[in-house]
PDB file of N, CA and C in Angstrom:
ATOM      1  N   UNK A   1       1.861 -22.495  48.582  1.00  0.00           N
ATOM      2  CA  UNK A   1       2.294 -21.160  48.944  1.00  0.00           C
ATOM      3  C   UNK A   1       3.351 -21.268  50.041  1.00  0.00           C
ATOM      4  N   UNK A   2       4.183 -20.103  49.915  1.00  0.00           N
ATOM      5  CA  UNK A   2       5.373 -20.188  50.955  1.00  0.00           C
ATOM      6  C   UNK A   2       4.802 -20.259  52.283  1.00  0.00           C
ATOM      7  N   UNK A   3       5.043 -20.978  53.103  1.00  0.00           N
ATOM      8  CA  UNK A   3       4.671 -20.317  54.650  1.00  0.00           C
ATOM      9  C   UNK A   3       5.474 -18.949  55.114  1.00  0.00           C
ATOM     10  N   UNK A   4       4.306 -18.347  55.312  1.00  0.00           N
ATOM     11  CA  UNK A   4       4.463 -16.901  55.653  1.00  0.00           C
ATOM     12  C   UNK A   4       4.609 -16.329  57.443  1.00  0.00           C
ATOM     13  N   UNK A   5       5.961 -15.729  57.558  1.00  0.00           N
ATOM     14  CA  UNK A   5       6.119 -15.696  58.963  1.00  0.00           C
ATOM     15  C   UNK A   5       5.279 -15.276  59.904  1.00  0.00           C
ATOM     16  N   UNK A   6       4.932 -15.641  60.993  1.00  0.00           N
ATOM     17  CA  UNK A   6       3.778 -15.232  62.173  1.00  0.00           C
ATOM     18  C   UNK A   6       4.168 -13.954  62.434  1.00  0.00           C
ATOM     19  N   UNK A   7       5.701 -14.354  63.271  1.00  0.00           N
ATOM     20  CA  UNK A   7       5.923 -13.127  64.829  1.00  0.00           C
ATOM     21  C   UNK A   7       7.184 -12.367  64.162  1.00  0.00           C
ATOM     22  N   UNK A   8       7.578 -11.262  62.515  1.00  0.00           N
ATOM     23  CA  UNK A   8       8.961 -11.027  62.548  1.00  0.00           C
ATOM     24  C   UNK A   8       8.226  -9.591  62.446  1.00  0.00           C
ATOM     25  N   UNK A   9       8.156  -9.744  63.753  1.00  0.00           N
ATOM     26  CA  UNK A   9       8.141  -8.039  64.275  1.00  0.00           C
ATOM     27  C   UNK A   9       8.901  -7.111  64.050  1.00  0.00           C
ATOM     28  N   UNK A  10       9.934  -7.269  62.954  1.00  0.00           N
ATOM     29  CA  UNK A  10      11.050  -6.209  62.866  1.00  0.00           C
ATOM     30  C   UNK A  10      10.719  -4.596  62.160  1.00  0.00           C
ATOM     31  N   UNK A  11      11.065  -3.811  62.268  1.00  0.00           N
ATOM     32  CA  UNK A  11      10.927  -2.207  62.380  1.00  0.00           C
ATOM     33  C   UNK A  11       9.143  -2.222  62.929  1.00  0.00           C
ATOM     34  N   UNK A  12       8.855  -2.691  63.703  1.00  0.00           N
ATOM     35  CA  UNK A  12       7.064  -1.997  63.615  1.00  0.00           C
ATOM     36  C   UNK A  12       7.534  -0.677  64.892  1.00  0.00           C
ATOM     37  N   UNK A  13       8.286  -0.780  66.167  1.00  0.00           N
ATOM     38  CA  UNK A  13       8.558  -0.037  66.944  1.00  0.00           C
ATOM     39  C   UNK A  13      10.086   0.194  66.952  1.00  0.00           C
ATOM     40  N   UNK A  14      10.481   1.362  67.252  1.00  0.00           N
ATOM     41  CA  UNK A  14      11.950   1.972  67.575  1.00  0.00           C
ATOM     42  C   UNK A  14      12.379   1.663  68.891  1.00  0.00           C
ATOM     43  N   UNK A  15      13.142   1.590  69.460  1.00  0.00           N
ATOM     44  CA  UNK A  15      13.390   2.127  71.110  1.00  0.00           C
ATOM     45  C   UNK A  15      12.924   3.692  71.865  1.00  0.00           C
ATOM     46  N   UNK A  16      13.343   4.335  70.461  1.00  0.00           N
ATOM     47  CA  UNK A  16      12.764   5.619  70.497  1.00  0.00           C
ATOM     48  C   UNK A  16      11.430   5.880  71.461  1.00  0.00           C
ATOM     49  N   UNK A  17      10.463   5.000  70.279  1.00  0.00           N
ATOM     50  CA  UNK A  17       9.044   5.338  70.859  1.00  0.00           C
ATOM     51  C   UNK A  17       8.138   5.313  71.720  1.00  0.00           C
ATOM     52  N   UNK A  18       7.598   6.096  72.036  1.00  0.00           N
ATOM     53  CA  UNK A  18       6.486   5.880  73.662  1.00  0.00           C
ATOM     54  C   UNK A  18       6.823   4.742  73.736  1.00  0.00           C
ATOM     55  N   UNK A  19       5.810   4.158  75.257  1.00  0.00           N
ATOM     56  CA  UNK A  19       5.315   3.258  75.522  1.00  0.00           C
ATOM     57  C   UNK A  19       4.026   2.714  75.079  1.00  0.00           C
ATOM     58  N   UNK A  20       3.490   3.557  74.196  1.00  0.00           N
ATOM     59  CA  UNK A  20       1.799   3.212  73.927  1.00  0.00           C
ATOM     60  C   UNK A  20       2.213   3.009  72.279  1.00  0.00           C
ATOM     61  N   UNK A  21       3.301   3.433  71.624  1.00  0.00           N
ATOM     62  CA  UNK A  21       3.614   3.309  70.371  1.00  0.00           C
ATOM     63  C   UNK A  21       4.006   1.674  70.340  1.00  0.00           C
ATOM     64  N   UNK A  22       5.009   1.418  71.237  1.00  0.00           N
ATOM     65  CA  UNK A  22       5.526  -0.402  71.564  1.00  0.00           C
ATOM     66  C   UNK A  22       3.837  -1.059  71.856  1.00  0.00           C
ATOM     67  N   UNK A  23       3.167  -1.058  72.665  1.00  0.00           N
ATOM     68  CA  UNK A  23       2.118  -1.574  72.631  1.00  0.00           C
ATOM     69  C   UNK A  23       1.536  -1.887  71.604  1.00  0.00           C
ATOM     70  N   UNK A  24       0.668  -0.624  71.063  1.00  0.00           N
ATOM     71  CA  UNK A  24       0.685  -0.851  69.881  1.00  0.00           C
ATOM     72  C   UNK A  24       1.041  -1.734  68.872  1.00  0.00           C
ATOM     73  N   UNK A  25       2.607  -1.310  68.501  1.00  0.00           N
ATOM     74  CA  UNK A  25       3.155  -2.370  67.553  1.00  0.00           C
ATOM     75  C   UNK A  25       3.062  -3.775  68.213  1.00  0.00           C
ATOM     76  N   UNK A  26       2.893  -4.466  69.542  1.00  0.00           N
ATOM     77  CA  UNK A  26       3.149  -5.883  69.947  1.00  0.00           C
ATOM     78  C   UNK A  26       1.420  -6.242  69.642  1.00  0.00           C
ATOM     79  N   UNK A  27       0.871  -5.231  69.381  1.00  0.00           N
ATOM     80  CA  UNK A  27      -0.763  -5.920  69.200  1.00  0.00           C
ATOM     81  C   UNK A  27      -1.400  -6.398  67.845  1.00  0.00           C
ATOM     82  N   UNK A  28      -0.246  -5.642  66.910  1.00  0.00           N
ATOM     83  CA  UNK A  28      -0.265  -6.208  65.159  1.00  0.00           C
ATOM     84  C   UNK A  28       0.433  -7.184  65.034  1.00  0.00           C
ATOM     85  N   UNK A  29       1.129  -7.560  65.624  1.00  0.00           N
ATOM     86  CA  UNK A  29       1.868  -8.768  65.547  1.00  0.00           C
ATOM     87  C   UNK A  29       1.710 -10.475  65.183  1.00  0.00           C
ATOM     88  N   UNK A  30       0.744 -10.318  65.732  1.00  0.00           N
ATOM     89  CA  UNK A  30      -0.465 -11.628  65.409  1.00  0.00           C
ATOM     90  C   UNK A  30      -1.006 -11.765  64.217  1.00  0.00           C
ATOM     91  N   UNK A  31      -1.166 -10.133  63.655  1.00  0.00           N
ATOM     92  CA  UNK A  31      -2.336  -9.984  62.502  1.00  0.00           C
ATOM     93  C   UNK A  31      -1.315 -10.248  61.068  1.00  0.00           C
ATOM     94  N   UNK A  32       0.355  -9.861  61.589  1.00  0.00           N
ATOM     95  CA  UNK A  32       0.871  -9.428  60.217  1.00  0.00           C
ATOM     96  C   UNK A  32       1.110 -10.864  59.437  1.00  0.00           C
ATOM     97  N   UNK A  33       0.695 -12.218  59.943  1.00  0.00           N
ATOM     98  CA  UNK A  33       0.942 -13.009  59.006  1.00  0.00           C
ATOM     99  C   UNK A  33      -0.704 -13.059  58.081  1.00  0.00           C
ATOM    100  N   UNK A  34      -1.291 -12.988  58.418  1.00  0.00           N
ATOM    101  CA  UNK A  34      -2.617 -12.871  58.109  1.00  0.00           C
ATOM    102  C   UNK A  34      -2.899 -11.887  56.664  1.00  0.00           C
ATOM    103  N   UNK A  35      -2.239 -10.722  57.321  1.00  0.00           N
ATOM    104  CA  UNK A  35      -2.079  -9.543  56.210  1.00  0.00           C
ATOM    105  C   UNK A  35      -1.044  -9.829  55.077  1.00  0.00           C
ATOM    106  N   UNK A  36      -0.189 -10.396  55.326  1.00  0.00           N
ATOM    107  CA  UNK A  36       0.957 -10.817  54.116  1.00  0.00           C
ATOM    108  C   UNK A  36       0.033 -11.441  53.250  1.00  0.00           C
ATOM    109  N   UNK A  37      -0.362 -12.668  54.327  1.00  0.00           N
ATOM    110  CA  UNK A  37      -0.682 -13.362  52.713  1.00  0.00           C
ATOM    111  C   UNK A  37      -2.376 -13.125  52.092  1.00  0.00           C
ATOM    112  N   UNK A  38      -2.916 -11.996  53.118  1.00  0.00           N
ATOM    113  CA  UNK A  38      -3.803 -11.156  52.231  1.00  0.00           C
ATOM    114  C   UNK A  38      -3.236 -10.551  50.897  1.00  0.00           C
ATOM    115  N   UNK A  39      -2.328  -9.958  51.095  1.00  0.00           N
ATOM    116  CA  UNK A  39      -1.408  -9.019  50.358  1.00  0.00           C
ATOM    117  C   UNK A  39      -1.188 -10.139  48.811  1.00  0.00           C
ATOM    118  N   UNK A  40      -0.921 -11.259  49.261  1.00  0.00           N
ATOM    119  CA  UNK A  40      -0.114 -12.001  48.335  1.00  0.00           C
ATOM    120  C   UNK A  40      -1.098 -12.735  47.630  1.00  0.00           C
ATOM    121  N   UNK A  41      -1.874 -13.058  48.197  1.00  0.00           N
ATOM    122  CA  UNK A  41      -3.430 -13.919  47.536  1.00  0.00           C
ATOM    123  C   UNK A  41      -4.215 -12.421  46.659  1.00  0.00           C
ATOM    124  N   UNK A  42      -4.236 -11.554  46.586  1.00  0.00           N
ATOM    125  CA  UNK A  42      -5.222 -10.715  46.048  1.00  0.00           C
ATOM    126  C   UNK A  42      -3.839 -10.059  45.366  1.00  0.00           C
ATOM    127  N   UNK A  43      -2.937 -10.178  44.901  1.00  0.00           N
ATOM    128  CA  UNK A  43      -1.595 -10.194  43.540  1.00  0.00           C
ATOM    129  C   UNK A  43      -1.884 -10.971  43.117  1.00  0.00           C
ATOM    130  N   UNK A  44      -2.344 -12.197  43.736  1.00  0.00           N
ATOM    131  CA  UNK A  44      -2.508 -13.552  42.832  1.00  0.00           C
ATOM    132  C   UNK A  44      -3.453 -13.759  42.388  1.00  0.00           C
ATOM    133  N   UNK A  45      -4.581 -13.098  42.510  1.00  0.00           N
ATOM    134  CA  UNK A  45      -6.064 -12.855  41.864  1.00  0.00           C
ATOM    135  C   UNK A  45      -5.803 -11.638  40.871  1.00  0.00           C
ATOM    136  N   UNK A  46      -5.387 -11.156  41.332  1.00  0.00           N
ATOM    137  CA  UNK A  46      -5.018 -10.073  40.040  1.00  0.00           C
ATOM    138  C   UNK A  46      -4.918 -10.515  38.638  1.00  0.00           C
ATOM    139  N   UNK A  47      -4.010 -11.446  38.975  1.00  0.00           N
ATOM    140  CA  UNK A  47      -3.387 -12.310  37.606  1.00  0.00           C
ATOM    141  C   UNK A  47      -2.209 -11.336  36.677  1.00  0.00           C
ATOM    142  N   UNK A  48      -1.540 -10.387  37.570  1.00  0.00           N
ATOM    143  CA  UNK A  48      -0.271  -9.515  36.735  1.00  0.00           C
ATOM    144  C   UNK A  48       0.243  -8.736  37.811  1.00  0.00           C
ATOM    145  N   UNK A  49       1.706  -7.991  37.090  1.00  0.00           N
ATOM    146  CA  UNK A  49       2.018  -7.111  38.670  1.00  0.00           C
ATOM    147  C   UNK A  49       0.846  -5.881  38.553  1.00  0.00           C
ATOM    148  N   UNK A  50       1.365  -5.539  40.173  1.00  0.00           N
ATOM    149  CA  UNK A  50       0.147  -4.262  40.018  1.00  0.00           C
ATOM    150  C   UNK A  50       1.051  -3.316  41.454  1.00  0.00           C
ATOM    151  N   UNK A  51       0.640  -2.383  41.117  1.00  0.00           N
ATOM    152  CA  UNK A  51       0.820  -1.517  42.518  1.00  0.00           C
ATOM    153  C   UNK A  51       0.093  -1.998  43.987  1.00  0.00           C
ATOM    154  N   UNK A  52       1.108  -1.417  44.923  1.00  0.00           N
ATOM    155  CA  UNK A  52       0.481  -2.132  46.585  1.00  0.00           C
ATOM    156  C   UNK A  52      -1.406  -1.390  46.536  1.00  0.00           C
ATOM    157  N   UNK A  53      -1.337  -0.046  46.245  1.00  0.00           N
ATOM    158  CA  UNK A  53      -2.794   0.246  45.603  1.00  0.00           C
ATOM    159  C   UNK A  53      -3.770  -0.475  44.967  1.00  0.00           C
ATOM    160  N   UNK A  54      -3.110  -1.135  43.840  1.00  0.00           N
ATOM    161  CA  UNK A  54      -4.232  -1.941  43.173  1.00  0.00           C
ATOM    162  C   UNK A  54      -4.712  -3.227  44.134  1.00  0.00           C
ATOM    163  N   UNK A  55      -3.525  -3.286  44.277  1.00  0.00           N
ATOM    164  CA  UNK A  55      -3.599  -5.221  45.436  1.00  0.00           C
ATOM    165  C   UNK A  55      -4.419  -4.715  46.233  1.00  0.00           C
ATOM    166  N   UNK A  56      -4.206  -3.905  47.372  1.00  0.00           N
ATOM    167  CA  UNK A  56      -4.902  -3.691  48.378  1.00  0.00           C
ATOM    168  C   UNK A  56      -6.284  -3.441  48.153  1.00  0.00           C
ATOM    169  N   UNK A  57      -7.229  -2.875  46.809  1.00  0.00           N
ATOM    170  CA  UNK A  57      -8.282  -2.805  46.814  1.00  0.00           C
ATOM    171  C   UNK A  57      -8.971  -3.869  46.509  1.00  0.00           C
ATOM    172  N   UNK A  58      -8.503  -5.109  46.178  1.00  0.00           N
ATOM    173  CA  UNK A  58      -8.830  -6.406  46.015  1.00  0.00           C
ATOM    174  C   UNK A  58      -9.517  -6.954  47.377  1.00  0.00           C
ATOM    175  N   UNK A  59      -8.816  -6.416  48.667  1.00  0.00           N
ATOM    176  CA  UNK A  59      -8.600  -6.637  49.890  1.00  0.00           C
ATOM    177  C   UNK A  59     -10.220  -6.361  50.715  1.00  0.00           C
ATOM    178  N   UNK A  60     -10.683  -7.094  51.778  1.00  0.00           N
ATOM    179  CA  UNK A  60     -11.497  -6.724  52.195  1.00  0.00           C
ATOM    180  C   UNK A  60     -11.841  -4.923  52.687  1.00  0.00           C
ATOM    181  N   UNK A  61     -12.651  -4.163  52.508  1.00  0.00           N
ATOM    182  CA  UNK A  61     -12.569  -2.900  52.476  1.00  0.00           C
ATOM    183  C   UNK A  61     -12.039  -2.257  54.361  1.00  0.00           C
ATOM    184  N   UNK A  62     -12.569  -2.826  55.013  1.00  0.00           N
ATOM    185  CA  UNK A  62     -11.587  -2.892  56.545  1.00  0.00           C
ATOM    186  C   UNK A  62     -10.430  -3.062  56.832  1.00  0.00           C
ATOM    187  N   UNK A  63      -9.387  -3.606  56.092  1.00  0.00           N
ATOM    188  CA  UNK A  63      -8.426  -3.927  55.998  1.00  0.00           C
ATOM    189  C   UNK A  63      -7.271  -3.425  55.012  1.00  0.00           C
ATOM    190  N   UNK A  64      -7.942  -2.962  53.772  1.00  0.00           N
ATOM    191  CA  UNK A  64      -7.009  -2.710  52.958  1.00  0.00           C
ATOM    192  C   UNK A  64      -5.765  -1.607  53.049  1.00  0.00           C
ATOM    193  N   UNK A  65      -5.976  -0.594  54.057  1.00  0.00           N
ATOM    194  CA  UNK A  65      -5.020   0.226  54.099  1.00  0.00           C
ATOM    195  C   UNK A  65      -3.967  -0.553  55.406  1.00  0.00           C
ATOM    196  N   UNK A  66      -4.117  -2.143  55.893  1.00  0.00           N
ATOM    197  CA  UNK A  66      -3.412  -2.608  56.795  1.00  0.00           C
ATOM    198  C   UNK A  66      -2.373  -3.694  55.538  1.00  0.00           C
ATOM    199  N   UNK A  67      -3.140  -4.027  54.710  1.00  0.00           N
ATOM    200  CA  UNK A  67      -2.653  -5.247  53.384  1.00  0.00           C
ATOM    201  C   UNK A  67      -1.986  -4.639  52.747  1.00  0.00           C
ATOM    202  N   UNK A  68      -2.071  -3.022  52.294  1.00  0.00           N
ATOM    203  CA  UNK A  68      -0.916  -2.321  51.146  1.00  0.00           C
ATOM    204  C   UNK A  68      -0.209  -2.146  51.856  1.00  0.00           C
ATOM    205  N   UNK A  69       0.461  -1.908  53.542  1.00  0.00           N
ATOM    206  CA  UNK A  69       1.550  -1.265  54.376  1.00  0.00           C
ATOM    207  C   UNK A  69       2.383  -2.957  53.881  1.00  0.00           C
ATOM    208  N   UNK A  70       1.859  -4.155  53.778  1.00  0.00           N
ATOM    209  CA  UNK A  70       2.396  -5.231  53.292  1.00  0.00           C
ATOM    210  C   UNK A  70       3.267  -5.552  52.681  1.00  0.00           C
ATOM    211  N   UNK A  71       3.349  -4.431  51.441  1.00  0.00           N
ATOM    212  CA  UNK A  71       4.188  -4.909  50.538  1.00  0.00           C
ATOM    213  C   UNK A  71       5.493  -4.790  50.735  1.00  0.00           C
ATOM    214  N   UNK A  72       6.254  -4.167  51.041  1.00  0.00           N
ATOM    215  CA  UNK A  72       7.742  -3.715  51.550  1.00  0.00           C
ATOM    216  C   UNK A  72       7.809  -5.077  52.140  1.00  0.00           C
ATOM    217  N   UNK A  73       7.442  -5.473  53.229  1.00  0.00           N
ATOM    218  CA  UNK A  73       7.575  -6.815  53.823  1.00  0.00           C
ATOM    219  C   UNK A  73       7.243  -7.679  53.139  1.00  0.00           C
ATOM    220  N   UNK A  74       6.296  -8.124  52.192  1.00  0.00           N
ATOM    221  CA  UNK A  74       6.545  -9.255  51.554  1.00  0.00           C
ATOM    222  C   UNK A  74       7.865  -9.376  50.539  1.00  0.00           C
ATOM    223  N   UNK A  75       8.072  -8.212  49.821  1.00  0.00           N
ATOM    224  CA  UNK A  75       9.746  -8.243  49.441  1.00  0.00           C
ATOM    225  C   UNK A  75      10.653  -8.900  49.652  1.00  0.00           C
ATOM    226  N   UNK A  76      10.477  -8.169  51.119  1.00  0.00           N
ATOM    227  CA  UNK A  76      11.733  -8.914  52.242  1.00  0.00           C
ATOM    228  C   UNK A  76      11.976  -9.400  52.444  1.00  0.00           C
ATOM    229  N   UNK A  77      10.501 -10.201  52.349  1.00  0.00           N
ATOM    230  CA  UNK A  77      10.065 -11.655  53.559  1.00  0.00           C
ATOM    231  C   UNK A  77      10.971 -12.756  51.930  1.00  0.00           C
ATOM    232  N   UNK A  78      10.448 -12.317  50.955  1.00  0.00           N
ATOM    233  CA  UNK A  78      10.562 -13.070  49.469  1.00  0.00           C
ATOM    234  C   UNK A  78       9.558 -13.658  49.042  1.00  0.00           C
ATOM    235  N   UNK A  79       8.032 -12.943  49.312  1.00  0.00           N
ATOM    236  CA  UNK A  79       6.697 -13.152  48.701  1.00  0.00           C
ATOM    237  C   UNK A  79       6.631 -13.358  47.531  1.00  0.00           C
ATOM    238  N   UNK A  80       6.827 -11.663  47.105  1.00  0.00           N
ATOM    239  CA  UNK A  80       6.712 -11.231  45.808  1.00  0.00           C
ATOM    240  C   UNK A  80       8.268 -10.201  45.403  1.00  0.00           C
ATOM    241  N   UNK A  81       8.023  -9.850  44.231  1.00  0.00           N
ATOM    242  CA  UNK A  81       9.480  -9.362  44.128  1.00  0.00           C
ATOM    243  C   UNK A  81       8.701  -7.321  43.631  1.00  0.00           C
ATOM    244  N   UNK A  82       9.514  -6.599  43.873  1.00  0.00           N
ATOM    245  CA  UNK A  82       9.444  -5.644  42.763  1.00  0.00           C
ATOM    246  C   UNK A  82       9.425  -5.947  41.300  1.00  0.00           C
ATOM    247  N   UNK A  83       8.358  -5.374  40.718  1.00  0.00           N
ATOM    248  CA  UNK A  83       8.626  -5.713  39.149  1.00  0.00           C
ATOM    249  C   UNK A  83       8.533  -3.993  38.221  1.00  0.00           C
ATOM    250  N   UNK A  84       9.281  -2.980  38.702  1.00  0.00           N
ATOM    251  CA  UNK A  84       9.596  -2.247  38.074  1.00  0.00           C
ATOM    252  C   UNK A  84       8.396  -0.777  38.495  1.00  0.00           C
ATOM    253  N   UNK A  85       8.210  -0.144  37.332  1.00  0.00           N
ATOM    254  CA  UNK A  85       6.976   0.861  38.080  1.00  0.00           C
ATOM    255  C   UNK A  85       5.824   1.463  37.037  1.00  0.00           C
ATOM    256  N   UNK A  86       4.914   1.787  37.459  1.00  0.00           N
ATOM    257  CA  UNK A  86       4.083   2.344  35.764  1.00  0.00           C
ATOM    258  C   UNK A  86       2.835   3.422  37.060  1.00  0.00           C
ATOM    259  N   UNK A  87       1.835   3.719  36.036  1.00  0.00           N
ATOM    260  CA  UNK A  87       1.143   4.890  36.557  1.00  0.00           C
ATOM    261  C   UNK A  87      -0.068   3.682  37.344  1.00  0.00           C
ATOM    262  N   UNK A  88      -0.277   3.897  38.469  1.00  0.00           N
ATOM    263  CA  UNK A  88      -1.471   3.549  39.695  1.00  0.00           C
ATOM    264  C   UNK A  88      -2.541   3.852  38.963  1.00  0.00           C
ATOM    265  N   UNK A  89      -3.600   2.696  38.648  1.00  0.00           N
ATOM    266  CA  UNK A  89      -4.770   2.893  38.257  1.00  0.00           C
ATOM    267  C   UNK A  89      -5.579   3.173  39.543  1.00  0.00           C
ATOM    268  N   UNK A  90      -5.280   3.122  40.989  1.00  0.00           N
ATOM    269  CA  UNK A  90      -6.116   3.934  41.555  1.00  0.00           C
ATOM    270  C   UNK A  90      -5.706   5.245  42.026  1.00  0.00           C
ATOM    271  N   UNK A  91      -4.512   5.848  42.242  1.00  0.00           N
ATOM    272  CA  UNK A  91      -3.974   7.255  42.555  1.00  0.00           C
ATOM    273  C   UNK A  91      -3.769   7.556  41.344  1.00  0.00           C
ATOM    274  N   UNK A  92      -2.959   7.585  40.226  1.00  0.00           N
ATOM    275  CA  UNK A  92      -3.173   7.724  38.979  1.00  0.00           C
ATOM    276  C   UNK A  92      -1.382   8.650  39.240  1.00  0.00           C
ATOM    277  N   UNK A  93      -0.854   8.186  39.968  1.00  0.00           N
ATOM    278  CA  UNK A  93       0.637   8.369  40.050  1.00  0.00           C
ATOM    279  C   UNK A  93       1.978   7.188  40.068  1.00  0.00           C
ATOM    280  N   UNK A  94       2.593   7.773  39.960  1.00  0.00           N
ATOM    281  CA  UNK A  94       3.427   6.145  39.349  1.00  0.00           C
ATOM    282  C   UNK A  94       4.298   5.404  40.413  1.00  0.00           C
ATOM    283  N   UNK A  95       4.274   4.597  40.528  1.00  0.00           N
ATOM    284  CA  UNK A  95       4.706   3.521  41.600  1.00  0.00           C
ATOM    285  C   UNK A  95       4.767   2.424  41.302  1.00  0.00           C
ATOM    286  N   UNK A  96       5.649   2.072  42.550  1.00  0.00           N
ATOM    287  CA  UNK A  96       6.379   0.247  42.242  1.00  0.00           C
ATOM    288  C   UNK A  96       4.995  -0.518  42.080  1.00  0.00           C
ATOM    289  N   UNK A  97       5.529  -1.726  41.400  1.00  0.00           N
ATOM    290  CA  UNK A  97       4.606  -2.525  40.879  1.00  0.00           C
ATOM    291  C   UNK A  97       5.230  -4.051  41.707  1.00  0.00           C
ATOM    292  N   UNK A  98       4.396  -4.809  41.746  1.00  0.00           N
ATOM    293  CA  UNK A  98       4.984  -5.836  42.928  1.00  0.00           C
ATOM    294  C   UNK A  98       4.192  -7.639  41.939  1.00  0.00           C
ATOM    295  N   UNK A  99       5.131  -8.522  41.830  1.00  0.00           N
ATOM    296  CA  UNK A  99       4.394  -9.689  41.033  1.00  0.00           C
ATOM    297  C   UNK A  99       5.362 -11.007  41.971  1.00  0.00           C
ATOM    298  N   UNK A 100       4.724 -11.961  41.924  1.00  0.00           N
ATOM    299  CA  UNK A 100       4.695 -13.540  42.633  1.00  0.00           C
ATOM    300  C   UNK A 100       5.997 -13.876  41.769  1.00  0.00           C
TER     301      UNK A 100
END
């Protein structure tokens, strides 16, 4: 598996935002390599693309709404790619679909 970045803190805070919003974001920072390749290991158990929805319910149930904010960044990062879009077997609305 790719090594997945620790510290690329990029968009979590604005300049904009409070001071308790920057906090905040410097305290996920640690977690977001952790969560990527949550994100990317439970696509890969899947065994097909699926929506950040489907992946994320793969995900430990504490975590999963931290593992679907994932996907945009694994994109980025070059995890997984977009693979087009179809209807969410858990919202049952249609959205990007994401595959290794």
């Amino acid at each position: 598996m790719t090594q997945l970045h620790l510290f690329d803190s990029s968009n979590l805070a604005r300049a904009v935002d409070p001071p308790t919003s920057v906090d905040a974001a410097m305290r996920v920072v640690p977690k977001l390599s952790g969560m990527r390749a949550e994100f990317v290991r439970c696509l890969r158990e899947l065994g097909r693309p699926a929506t950040a929805q489907e992946v994320s319910r793969r995900a430990d149930p504490d975590i999963r709404e931290s593992v679907r904010k994932r996907a945009k960044e694994c994109v980025r990062l070059g995890f997984v790619k977009e693979f087009g879009t179809k209807c969410c077997e858990v919202t049952g609305q249609r959205a990007i679909c994401y595959w290794i």
